[in-house]
Protein backbone atom coordinates (compact mmCIF):
# COMPACT_ATOMS: atom_id res chain seq x y z
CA UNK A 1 100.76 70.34 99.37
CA UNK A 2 102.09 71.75 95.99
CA UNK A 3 101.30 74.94 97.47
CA UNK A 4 103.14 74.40 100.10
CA UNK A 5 106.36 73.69 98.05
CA UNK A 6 106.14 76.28 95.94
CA UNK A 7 106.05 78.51 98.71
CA UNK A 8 109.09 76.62 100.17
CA UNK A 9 110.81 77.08 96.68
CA UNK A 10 109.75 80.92 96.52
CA UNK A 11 110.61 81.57 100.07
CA UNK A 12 114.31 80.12 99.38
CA UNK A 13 114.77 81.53 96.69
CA UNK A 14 114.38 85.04 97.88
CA UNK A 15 116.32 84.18 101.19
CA UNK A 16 119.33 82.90 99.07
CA UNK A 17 122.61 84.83 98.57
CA UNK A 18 122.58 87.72 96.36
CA UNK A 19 123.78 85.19 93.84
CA UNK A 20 120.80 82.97 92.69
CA UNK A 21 120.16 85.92 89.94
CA UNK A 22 123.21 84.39 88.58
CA UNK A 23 121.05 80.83 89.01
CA UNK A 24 118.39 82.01 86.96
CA UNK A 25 115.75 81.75 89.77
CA UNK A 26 114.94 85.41 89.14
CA UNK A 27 115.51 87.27 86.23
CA UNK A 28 114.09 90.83 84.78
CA UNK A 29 113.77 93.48 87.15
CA UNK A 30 113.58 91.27 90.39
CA UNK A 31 117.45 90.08 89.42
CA UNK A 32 119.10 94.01 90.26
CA UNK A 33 119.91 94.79 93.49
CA UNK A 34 118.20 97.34 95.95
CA UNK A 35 121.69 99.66 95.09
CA UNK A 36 121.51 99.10 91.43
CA UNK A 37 117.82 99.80 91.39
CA UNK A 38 118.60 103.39 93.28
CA UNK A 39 120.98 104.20 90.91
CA UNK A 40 119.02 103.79 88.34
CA UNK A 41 116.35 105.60 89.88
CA UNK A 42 118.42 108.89 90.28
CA UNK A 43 119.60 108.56 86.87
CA UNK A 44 116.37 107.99 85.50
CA UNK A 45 113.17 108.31 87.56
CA UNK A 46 111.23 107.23 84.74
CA UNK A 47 112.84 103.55 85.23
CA UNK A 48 110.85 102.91 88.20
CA UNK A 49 108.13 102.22 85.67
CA UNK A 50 109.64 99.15 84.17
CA UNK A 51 110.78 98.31 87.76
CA UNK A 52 107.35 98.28 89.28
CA UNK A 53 105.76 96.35 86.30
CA UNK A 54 107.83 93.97 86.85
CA UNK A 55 106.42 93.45 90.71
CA UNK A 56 103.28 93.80 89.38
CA UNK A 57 103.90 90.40 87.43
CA UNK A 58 105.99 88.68 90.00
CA UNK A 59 103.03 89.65 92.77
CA UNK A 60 99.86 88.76 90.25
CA UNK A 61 102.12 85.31 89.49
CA UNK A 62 102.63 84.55 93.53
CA UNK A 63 98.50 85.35 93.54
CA UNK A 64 98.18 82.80 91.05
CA UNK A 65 100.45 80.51 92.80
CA UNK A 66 98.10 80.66 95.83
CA UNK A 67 99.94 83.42 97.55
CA UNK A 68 102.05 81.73 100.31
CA UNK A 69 97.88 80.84 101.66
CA UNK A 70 96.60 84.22 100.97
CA UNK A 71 96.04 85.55 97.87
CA UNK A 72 96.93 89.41 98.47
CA UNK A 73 94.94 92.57 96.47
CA UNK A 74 97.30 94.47 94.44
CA UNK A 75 94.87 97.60 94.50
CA UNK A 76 94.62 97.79 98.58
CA UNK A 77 97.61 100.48 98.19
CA UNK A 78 97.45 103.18 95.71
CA UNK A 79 100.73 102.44 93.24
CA UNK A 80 102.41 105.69 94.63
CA UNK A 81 102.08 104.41 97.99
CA UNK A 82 103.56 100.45 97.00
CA UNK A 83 106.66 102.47 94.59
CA UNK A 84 107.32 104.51 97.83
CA UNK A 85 107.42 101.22 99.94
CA UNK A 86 110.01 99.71 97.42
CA UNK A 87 112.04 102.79 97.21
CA UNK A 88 112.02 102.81 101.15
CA UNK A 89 113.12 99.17 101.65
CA UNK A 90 115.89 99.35 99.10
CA UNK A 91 117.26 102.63 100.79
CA UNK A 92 117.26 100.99 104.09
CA UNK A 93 118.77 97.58 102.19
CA UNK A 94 120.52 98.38 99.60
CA UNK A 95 122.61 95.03 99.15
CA UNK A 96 119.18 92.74 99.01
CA UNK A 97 117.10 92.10 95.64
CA UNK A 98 114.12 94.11 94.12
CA UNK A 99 112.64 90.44 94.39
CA UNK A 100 112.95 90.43 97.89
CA UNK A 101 111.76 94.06 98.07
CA UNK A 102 108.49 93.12 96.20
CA UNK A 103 107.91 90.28 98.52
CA UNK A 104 108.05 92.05 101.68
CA UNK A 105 105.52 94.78 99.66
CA UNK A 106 103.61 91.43 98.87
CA UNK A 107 102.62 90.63 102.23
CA UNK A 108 101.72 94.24 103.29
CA UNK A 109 98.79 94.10 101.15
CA UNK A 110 95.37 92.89 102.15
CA UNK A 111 94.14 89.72 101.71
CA UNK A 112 91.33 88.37 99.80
């Protein structure tokens, strides 16, 4: 059950208005928007690092959480392949969340 909720919470979260950054449900990385994130990007390529450790700490902490029922491995796509992914999705969204990018990443990955 407390699964269950914290999915719930997680789920909502991401699904809210652009806003709930401003909420302090997300913060770091996960709080910039697909747009900001691409502009940073072509400014700096190099920020994509501190971008994609961030997912790797909001995806290991939704493993630890249970993982919405499956707890997903973070090595079943090579890092190039899961920064592509990211850059892809926030192209092709560019007023959603790096949070919300990350989380549809999340559930591409295999399960354990």
């Amino acid at each position: 059950m407390k699964r269950l909720f914290f999915a719930a919470i997680v789920f909502a979260a991401l699904h809210a208005a652009p806003a709930y950054a401003d909420d302090g449900i997300v913060g770091g990385a996960g709080a910039f928007t697909c747009s900001e994130f691409g502009k940073e990007y072509q400014t700096d390529p190099e920020s994509e690092h501190m971008f994609f450790t961030w997912a790797q700490g909001f995806m290991s902490g939704m493993n630890a959480a249970g993982g919405f029922g499956h707890v997903r491995d973070l090595g079943s796509k090579p890092v190039v392949d899961q920064e592509e992914f990211l850059r892809k999705y926030c192209d092709d969204h560019p007023l959603s969340t790096y949070a919300v990018a990350v989380s549809k990443l999340y559930v591409t990955l295999k399960t354990h």
